[in-house]
Protein backbone atom coordinates (compact mmCIF):
# COMPACT_ATOMS: atom_id res chain seq x y z
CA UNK A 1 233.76 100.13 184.77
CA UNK A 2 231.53 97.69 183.47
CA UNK A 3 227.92 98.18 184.17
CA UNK A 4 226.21 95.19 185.98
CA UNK A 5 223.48 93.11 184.48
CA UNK A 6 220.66 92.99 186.21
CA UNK A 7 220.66 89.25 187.09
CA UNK A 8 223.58 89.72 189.32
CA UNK A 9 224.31 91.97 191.62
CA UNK A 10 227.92 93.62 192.99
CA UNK A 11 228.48 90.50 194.57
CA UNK A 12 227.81 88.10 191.87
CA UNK A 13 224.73 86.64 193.58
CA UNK A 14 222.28 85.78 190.72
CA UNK A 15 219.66 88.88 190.79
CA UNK A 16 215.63 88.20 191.73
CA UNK A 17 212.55 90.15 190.69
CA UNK A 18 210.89 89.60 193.69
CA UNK A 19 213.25 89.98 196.49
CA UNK A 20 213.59 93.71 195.43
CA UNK A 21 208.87 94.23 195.78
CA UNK A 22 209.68 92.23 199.10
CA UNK A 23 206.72 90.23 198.49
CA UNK A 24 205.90 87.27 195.93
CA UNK A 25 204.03 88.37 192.81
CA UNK A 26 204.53 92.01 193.92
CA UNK A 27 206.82 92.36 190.41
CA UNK A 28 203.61 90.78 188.11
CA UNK A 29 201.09 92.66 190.40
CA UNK A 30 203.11 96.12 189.56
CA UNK A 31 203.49 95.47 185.84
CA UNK A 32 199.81 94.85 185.76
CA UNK A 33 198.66 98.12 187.07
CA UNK A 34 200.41 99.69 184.39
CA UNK A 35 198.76 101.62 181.56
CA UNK A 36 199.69 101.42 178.15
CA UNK A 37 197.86 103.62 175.62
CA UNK A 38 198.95 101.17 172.99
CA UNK A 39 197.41 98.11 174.59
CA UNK A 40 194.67 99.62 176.20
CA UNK A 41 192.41 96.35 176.83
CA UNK A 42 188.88 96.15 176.32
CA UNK A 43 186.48 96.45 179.34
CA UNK A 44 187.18 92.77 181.12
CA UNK A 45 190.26 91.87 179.04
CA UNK A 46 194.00 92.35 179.04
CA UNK A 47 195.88 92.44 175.76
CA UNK A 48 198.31 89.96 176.74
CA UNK A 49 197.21 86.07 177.87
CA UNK A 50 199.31 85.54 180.41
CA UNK A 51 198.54 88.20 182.60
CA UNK A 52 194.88 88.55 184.26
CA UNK A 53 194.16 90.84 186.63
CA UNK A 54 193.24 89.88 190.36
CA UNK A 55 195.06 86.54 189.96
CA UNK A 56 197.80 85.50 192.03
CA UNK A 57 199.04 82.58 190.50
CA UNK A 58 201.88 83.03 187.92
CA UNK A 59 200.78 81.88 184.47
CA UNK A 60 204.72 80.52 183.62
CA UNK A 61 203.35 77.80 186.92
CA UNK A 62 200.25 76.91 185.29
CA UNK A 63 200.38 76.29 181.37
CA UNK A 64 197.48 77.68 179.37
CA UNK A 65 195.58 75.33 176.99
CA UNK A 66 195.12 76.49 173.56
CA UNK A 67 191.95 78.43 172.77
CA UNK A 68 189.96 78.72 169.63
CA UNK A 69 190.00 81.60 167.25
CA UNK A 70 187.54 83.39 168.27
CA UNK A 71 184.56 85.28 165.47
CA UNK A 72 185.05 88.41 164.83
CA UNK A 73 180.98 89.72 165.74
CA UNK A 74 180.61 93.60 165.39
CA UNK A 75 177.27 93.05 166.99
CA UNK A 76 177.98 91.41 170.09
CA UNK A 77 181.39 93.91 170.51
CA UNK A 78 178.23 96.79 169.55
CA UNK A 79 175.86 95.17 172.58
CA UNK A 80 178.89 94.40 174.93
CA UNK A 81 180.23 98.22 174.41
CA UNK A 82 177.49 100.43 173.96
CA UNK A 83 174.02 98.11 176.06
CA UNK A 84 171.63 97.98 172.90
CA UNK A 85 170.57 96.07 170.62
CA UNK A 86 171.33 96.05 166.95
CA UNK A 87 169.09 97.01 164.15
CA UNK A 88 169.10 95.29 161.28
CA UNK A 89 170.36 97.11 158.44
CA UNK A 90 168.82 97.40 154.85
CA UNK A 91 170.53 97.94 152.11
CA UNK A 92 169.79 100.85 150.36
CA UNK A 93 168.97 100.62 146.38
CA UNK A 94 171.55 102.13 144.02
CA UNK A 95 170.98 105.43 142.81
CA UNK A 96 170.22 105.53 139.03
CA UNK A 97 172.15 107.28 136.67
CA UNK A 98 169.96 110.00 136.64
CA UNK A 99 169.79 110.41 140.46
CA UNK A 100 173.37 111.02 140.37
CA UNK A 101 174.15 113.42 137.43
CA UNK A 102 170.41 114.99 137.18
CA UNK A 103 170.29 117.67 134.59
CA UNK A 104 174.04 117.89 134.22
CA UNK A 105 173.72 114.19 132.90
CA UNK A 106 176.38 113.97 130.13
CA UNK A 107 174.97 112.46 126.62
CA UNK A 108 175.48 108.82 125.78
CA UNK A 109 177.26 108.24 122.44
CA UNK A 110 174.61 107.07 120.03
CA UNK A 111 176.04 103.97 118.16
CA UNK A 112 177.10 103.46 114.50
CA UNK A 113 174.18 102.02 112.56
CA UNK A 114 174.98 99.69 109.61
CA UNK A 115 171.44 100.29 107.75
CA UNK A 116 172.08 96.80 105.49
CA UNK A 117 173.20 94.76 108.27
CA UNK A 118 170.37 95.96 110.61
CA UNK A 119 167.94 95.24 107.90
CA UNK A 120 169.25 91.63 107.09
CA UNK A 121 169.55 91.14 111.27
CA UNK A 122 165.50 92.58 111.85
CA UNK A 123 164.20 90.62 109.05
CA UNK A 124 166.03 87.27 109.63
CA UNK A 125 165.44 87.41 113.33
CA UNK A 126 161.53 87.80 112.71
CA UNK A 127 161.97 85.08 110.23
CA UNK A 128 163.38 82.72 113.00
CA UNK A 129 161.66 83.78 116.15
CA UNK A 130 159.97 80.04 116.23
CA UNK A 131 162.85 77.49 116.77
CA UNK A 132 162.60 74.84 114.06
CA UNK A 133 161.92 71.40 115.19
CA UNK A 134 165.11 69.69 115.89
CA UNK A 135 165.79 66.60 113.19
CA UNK A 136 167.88 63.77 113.45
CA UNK A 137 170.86 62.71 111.42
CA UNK A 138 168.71 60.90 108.84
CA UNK A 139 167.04 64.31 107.94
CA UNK A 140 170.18 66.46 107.97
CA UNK A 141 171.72 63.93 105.26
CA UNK A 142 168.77 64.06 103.53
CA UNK A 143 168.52 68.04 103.17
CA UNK A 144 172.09 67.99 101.99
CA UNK A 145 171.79 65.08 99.51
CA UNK A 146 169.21 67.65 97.78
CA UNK A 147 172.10 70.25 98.13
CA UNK A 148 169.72 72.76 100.47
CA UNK A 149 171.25 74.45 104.00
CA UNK A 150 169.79 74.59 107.03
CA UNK A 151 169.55 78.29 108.76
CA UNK A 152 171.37 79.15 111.66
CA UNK A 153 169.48 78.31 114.86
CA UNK A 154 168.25 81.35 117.17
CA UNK A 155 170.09 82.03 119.74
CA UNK A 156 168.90 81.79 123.06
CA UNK A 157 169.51 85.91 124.46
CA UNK A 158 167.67 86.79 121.50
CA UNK A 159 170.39 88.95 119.93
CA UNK A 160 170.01 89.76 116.50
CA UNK A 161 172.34 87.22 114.04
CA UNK A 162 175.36 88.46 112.55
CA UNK A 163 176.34 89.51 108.72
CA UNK A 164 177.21 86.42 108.02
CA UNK A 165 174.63 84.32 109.71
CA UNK A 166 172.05 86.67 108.45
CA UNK A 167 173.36 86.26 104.88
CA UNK A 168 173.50 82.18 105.51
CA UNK A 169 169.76 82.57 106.56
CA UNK A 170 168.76 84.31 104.13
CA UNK A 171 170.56 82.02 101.94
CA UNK A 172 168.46 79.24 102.92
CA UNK A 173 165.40 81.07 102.84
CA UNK A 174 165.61 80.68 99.39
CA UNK A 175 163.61 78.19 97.24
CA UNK A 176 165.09 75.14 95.79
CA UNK A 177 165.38 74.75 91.61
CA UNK A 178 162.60 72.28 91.87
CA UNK A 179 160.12 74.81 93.73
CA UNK A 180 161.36 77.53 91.09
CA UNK A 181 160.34 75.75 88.44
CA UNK A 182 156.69 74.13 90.09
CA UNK A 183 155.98 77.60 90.84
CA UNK A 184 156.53 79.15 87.05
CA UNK A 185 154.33 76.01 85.87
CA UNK A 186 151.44 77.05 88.76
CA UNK A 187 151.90 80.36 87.12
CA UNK A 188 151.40 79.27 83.60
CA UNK A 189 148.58 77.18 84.31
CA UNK A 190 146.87 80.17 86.13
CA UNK A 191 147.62 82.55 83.29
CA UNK A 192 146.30 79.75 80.55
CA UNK A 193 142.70 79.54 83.03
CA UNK A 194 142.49 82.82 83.16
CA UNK A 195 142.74 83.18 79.08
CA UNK A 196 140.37 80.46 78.77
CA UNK A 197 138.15 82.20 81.72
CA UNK A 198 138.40 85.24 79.33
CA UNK A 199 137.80 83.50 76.08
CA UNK A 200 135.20 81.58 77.52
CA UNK A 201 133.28 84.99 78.51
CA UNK A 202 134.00 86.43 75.19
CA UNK A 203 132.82 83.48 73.56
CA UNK A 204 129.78 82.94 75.61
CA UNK A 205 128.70 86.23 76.85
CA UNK A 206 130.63 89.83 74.51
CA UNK A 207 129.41 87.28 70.91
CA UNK A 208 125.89 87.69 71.94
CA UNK A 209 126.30 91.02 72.87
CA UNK A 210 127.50 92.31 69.69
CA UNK A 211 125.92 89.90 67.49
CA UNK A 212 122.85 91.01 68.51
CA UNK A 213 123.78 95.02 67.93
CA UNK A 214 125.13 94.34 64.36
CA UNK A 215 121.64 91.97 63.91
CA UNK A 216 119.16 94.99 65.00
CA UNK A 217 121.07 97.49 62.71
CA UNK A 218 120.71 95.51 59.81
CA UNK A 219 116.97 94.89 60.20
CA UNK A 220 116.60 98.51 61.40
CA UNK A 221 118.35 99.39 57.54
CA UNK A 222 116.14 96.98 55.82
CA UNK A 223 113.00 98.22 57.28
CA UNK A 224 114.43 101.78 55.72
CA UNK A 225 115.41 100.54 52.77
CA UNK A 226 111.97 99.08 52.26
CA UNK A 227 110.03 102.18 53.17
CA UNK A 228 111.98 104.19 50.49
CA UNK A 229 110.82 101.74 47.94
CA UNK A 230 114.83 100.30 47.81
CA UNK A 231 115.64 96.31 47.97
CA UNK A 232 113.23 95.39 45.41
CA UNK A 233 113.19 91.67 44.72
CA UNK A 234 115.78 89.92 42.85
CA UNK A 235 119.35 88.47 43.09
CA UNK A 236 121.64 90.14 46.34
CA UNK A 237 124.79 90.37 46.75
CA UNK A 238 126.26 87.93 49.60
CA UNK A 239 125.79 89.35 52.87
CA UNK A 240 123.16 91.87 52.10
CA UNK A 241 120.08 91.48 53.82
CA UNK A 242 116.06 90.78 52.10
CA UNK A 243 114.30 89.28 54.60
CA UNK A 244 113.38 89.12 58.41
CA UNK A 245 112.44 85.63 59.41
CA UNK A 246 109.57 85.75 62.80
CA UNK A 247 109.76 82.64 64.49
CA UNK A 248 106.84 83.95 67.50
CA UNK A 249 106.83 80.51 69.68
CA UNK A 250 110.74 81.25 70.30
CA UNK A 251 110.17 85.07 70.25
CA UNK A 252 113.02 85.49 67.55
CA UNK A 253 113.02 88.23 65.09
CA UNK A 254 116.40 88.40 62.59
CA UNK A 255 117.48 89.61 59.37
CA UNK A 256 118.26 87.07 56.25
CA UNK A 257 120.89 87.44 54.40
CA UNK A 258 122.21 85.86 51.42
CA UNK A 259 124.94 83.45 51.86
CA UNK A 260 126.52 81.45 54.66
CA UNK A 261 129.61 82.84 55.39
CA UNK A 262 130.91 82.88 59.15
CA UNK A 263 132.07 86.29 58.87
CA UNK A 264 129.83 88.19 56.77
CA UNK A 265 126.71 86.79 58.09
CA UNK A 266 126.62 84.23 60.69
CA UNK A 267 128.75 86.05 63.18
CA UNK A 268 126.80 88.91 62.82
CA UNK A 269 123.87 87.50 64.46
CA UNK A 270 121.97 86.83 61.05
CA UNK A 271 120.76 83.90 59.19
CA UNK A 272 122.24 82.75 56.15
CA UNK A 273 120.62 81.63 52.85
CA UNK A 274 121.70 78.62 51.26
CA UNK A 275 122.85 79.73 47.60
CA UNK A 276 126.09 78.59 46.24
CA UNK A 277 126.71 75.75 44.58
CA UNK A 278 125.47 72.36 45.38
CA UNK A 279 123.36 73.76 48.03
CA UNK A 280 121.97 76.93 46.32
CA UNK A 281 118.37 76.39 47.35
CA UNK A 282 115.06 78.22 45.87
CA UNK A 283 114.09 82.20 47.36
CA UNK A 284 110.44 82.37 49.40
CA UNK A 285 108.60 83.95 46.32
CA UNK A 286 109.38 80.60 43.79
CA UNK A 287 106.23 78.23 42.89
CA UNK A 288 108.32 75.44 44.39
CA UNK A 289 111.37 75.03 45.75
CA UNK A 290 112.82 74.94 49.67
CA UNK A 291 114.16 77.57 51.51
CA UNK A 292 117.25 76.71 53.09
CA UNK A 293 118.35 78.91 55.46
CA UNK A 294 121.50 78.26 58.67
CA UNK A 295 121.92 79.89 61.72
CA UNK A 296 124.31 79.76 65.13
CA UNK A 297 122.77 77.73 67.85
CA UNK A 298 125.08 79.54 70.33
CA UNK A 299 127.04 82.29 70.59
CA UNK A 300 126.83 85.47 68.40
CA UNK A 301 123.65 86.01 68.74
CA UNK A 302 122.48 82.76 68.80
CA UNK A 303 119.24 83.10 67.40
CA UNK A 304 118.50 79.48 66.56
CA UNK A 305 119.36 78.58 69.91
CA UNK A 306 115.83 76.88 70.87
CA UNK A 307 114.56 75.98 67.64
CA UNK A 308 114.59 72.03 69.16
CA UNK A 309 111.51 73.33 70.83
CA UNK A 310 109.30 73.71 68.02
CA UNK A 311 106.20 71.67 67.31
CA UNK A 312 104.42 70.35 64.49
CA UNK A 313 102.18 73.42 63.64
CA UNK A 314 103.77 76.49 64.85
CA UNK A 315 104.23 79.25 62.50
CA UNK A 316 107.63 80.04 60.74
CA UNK A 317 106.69 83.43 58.83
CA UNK A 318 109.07 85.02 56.22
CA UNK A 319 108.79 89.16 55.70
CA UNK A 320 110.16 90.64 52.49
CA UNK A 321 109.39 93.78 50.66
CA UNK A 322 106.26 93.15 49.48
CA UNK A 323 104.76 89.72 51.32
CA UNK A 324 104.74 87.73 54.21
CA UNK A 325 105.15 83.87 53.78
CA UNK A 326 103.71 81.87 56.66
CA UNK A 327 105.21 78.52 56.99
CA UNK A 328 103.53 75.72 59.42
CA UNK A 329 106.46 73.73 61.16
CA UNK A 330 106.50 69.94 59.94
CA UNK A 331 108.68 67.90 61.28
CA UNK A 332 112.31 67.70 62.88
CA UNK A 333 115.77 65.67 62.55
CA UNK A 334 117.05 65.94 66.20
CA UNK A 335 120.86 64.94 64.60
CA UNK A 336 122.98 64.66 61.06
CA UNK A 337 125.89 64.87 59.90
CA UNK A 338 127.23 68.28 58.39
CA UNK A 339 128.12 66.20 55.24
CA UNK A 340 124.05 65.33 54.56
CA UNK A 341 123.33 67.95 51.76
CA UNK A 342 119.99 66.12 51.08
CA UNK A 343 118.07 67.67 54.39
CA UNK A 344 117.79 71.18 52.28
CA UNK A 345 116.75 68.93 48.60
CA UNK A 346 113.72 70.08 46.52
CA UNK A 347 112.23 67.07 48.33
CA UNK A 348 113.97 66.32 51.86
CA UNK A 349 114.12 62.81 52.56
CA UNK A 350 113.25 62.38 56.18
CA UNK A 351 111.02 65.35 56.18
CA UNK A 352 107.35 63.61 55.49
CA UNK A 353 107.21 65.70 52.00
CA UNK A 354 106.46 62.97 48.91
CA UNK A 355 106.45 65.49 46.24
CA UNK A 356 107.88 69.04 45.11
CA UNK A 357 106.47 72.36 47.29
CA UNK A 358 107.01 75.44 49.13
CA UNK A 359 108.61 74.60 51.86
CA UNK A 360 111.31 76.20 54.30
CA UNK A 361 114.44 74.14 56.35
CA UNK A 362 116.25 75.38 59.48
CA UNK A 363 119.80 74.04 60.08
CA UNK A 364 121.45 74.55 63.41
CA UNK A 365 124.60 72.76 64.90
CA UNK A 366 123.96 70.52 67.55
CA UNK A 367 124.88 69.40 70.38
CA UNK A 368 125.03 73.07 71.85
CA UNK A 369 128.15 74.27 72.14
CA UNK A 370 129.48 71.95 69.24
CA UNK A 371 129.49 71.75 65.73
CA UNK A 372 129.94 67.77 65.54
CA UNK A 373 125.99 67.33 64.00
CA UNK A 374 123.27 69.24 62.25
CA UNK A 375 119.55 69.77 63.32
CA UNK A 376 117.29 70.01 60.77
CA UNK A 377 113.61 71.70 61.29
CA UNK A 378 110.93 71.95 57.92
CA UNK A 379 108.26 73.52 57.39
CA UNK A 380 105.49 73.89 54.29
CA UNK A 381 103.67 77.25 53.40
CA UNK A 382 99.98 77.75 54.12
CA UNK A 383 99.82 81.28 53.52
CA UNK A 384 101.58 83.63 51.17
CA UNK A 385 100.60 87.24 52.01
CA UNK A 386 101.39 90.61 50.55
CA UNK A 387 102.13 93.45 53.37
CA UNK A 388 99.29 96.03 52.25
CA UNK A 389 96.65 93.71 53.24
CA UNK A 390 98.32 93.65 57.05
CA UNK A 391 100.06 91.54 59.04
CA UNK A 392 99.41 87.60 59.17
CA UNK A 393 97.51 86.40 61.82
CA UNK A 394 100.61 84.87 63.15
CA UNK A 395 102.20 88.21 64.01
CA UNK A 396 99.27 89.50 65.12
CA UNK A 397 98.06 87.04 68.10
């Protein structure tokens, strides 16, 4: 037999919720008393919208309008459930990586360290730690007309440059053919100053020095050789020494040698007698004759240096052996040239001597520092005296 449906009954009358409650809405009013574990509503609601307790009016006679989605709002569900309110909640800082592991902390792999490219990445980055200034077009086409690169611009993080960029910067660090070559020239015209500087000292300064050593040993032999009755008077052989010539005024005391040469005599801080050739000239002991004697007006030694400040009058004494000539200074020729033989004549022209004498010249270069000229100084003898009687007056005062 087959079962009935529920809308009908046995005798095929079409079946009705309510007539079986008795009452109208009894059926909705029973099925929303029950409780459902599932769908247990919050406080105040019902989990389904069309049925709300305490009304009698079925929803399917009254359409609902649509209402909005409501917000989800854990704090007005906290308030509405549990009567407080909420406190606001701070986010607690994360724990560091030695809060969580502590001592048991494993070790962090050290990384691979490429010594060379580390070196060329420290050094270039210090190298371009101030941003060049940017340049235009007109500048970048200029740089590479002139075939130089520009280095790679820093980058922003500050992260060391690559190989590659480190290599390109390093690269254009360096200097261009035509700084390679104006720095070797600075370098040679430093070294070539600082010869000259050198030769300069030498010239001016170590001359003197020695000159003047080699000049008081050879006095200090002839002074010997005198007192054991050697260097008697006569002919010497070119460079030896005979005299000392006093020149007080200038405070000058210096051997005389025979013979001009640079070398021998000059350059050892003596003074040279004029006796070669054309321009052998007479010894101090002759009846007549001049004395022609040369020395350096600077360097080694120097010792006719001031002889331009001589006046008429001031004594010029010669020391041998045996005597002491005194000469009395004549007259001067401030300039001639090196060719003029005739200043050291029997009879200089120029000098203020008409006729044959004793008298002495001085030759000098001139001006200092030069050899271009010749100063000439003369003198005539006023006293010829021999060294047991004493020294001259001269000496003396």
């Amino acid at each position: 037999m087959t079962a009935l449906r529920p809308e009908r009954d046995s005798s095929g009358a079409p079946y009705d919720a309510n007539d079986a409650y008795g009452e109208d809405d009894a059926f909705e009013a029973a099925v929303d008393h029950l409780e459902d574990p599932l769908t247990d509503p919050l406080p105040g609601q019902h989990p389904s919208p069309w049925f709300r307790s305490g009304s009698a009016e079925p929803a399917r006679q009254t359409p609902r309008e649509p209402q909005e989605q409501e917000w989800y709002d854990p704090e007005g569900y906290d308030r509405d459930w549990h009567g407080h309110q909420p406190q606001q909640s701070q986010q607690a800082p994360e724990p560091t990586y030695e809060e969580l592991y502590g001592a048991y902390a494993p070790e962090q792999p050290t990384p691979v360290r490429d010594d060379e490219t580390v070196g060329l990445r420290t050094a270039d980055t210090r190298r371009i730690a101030e941003p060049e200034p940017t340049e235009g077009r007109a500048a970048r086409r200029k740089a590479a007309k002139k075939g130089g690169t520009r280095p790679p611009a820093p980058r922003p993080d500050g992260a060391p440059l690559s190989r590659v960029e480190a290599r390109r910067a390093e690269r254009a660090r360096r200097p261009s053919p035509g700084a390679v070559i104006s720095r070797g020239l600075g370098e040679v015209f430093i070294t070539v100053g600082v010869l000259m500087l050198l030769f300069v000292t030498y010239q001016l300064w170590w001359t003197n020095i020695r000159a003047q050593q080699q000049a008081d040993g050879a006095a200090h032999d002839l002074q010997e050789s005198w007192a054991q009755g050697k260097g008697k008077p006569g002919s010497f052989e070119p460079g030896q020494g005979f005299a000392l010539l006093h020149i007080p005024r200038l405070d000058v005391v210096v051997p005389v040698a025979e013979g001009i040469d640079k070398q021998k005599v000059l350059d050892r801080g003596m003074v040279g007698h004029y006796n070669e050739g054309a321009t052998k000239t007479a010894m101090p002991e002759a009846k007549k004759g001049n004395f022609a004697v040369a020395g350096h007006r600077n360097t080694h030694g120097e010792p006719f240096r001031y002889i331009n400040r001589l006046e008429p009058g001031d004594p010029i004494v010669v020391e041998t052996q045996d005597t002491y000539f005194v000469y009395k200074m004549a007259s001067i020729l401030p300039q001639t040239a090196p060719s003029n033989t005739s200043v050291i004549g029997p009879v200089p022209p120029g000098s203020g001597f008409t006729k044959p004498g004793r008298y002495i010249t001085l030759t000098t270069c001139t001006p200092e520092f030069t050899s271009k000229y010749r100063m000439i100084v003369w003198g005539k003898m006023v006293e010829e005296r021999p060294r047991d009687k004493g020294k001259p007056s001269a000496l003396v005062n």
